[in-house]
C-alpha atoms as a PDB file:
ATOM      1  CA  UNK A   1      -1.285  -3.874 -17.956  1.00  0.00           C
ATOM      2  CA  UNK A   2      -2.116  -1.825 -15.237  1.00  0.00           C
ATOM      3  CA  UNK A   3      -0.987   2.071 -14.048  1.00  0.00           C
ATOM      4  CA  UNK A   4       1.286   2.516 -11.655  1.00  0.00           C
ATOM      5  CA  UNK A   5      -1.327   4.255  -9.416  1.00  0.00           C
ATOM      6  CA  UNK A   6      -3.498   1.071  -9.918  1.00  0.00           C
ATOM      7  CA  UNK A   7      -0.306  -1.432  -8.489  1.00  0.00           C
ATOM      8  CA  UNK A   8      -0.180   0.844  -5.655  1.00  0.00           C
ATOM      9  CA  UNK A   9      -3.689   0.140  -4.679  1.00  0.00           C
ATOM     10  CA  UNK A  10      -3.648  -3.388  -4.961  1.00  0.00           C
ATOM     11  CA  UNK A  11      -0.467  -3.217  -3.077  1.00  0.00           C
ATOM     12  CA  UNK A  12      -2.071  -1.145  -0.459  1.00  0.00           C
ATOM     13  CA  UNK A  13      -4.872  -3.152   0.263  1.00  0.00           C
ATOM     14  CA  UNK A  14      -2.772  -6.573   0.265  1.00  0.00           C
ATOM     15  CA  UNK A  15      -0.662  -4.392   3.560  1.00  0.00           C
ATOM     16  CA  UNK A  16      -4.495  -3.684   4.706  1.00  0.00           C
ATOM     17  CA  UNK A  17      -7.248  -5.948   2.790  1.00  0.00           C
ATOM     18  CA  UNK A  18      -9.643  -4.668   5.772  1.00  0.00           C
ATOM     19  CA  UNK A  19      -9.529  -0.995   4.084  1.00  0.00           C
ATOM     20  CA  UNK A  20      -9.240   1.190   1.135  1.00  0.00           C
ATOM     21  CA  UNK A  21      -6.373   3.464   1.481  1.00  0.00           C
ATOM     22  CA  UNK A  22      -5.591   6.680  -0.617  1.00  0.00           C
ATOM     23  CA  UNK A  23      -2.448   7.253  -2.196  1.00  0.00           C
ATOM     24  CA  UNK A  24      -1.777  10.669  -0.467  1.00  0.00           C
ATOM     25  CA  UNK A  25      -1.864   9.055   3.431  1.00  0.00           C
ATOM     26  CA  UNK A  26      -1.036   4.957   2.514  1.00  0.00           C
ATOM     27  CA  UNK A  27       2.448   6.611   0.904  1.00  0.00           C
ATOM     28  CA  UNK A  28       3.816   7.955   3.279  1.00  0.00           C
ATOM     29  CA  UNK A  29       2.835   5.303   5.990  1.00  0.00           C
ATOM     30  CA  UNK A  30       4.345   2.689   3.783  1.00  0.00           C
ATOM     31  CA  UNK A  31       7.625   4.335   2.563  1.00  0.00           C
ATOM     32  CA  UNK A  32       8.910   5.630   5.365  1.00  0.00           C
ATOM     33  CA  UNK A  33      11.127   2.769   6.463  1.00  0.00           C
ATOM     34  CA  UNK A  34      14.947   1.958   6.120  1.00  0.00           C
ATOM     35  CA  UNK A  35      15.571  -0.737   4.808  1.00  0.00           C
ATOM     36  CA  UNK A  36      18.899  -3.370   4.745  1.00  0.00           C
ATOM     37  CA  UNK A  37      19.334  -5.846   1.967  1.00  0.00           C
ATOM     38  CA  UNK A  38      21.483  -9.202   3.404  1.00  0.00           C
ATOM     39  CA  UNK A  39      22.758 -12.337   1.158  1.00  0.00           C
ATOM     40  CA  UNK A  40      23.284 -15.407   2.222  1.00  0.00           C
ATOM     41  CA  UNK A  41      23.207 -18.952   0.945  1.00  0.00           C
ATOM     42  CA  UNK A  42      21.697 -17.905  -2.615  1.00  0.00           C
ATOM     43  CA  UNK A  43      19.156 -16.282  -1.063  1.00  0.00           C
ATOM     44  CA  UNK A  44      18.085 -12.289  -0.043  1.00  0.00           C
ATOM     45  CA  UNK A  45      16.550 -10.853   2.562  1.00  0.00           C
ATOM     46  CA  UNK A  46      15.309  -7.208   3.218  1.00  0.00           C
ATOM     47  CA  UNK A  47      14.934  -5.787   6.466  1.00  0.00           C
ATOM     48  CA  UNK A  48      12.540  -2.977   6.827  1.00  0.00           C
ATOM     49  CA  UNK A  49      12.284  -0.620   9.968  1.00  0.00           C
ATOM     50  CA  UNK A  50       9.282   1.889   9.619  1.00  0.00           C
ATOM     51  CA  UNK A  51       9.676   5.026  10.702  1.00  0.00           C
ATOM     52  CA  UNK A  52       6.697   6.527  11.110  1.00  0.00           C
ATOM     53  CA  UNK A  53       3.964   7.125  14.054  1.00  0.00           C
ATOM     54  CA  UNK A  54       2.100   4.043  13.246  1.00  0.00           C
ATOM     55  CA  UNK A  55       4.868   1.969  13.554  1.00  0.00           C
ATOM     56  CA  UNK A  56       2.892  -0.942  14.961  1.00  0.00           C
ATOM     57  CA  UNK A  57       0.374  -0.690  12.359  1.00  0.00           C
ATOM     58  CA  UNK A  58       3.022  -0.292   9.325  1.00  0.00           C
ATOM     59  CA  UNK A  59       4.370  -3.786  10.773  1.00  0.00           C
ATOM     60  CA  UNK A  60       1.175  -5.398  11.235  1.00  0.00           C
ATOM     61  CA  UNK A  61       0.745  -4.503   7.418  1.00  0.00           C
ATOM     62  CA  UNK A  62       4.222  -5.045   6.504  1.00  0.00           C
ATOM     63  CA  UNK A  63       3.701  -8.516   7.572  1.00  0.00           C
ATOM     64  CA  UNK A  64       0.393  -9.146   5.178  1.00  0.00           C
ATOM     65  CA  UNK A  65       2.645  -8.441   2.384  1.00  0.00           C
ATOM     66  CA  UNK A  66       5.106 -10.533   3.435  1.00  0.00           C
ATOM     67  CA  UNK A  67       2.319 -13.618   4.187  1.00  0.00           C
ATOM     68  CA  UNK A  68       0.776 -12.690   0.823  1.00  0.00           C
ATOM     69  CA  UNK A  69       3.890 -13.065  -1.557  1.00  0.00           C
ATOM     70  CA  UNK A  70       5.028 -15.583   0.333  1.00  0.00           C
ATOM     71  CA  UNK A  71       1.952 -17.678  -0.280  1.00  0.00           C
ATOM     72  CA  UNK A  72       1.779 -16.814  -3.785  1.00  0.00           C
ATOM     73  CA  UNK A  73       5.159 -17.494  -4.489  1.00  0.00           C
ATOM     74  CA  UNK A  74       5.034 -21.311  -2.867  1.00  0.00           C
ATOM     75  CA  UNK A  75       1.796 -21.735  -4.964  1.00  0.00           C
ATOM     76  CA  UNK A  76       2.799 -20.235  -8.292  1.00  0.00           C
ATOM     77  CA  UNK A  77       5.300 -22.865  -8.349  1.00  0.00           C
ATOM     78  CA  UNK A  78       3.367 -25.668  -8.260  1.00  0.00           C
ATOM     79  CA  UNK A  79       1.156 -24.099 -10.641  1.00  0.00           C
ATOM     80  CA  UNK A  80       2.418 -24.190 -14.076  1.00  0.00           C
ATOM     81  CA  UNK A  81       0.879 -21.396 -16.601  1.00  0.00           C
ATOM     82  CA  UNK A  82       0.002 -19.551 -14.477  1.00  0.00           C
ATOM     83  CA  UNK A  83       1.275 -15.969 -13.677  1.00  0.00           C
ATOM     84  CA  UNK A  84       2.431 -14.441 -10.548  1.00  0.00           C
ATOM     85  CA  UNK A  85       0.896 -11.029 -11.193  1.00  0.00           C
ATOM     86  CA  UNK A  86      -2.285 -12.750 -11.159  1.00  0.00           C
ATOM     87  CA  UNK A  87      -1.818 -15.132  -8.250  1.00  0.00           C
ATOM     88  CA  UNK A  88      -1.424 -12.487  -6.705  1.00  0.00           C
ATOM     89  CA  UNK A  89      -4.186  -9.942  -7.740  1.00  0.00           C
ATOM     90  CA  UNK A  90      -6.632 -13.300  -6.744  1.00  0.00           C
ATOM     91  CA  UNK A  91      -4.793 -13.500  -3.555  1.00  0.00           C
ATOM     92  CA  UNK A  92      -5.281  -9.820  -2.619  1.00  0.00           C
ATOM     93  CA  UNK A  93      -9.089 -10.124  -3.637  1.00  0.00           C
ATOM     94  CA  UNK A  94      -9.731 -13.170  -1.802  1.00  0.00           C
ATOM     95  CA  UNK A  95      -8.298 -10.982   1.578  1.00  0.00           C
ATOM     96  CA  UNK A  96     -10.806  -8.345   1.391  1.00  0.00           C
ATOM     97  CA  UNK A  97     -13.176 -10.295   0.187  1.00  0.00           C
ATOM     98  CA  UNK A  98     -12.876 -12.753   3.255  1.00  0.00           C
ATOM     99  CA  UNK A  99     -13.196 -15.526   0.663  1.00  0.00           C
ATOM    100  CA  UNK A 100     -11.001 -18.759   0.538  1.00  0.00           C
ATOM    101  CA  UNK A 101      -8.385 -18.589  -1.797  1.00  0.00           C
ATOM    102  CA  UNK A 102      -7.537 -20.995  -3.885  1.00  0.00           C
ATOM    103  CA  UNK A 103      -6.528 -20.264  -7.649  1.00  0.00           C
ATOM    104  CA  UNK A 104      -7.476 -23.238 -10.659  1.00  0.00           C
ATOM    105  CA  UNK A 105      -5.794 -26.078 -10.620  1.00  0.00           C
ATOM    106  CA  UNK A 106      -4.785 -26.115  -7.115  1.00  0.00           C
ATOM    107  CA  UNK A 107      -5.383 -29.012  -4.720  1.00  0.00           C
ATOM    108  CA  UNK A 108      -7.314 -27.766  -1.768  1.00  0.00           C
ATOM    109  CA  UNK A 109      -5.508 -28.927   1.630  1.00  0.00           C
ATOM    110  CA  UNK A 110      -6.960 -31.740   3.507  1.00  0.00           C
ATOM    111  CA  UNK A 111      -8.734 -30.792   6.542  1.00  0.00           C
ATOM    112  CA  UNK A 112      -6.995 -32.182   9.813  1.00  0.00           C
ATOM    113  CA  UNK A 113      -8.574 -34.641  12.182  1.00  0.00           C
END
């Protein structure tokens, strides 16, 4: 479906919707980080510590992702048919777009009192 080069993107701007990065400085600001895998209870977590400069920004962004799959994957369930690959692409779009996200089908949340 789509290049590698083209996944890195949208990955890129799901880290930072507010900004296009290029490949050559969002790599290295993204993949410099160690990372530990833990199990536990059926479930996996990954623990990332950036290395670089920018660590506070890396982490800000870090935590987008995180926000962003995390979102998707609690909607795509409820969701049958559709894909997570596109949740997601709609999720990342509706960031940078500053629009409200909410993909077909969906029940829009009720508003509080």
């Amino acid at each position: 479906m789509g290049l590698i080069d083209n996944w890195w993107s949208w990955y890129t701007r799901l880290a930072f919707p507010q900004s296009r990065r290029e490949a050559i400085t969002s790599r290295p600001l993204l993949l410099s980080a160690i990372g530990r895998s833990t199990k536990h209870a059926g479930q996996t977590q990954l623990y990332l510590t950036p290395m670089h400069a920018a660590q506070k920004k890396v982490e800000h962004g870090f935590e987008n992702i995180r926000r962003g799959l995390r979102a998707v994957r609690q909607t795509a369930e409820q969701l049958l048919g559709h894909q997570p690959w596109d949740l997601l692409v709609r999720y990342i779009v509706a960031q940078f777009t500053q629009s409200p996200w909410l993909p077909d089908g969906a029940i829009p949340a009720l508003a509080g009192p």
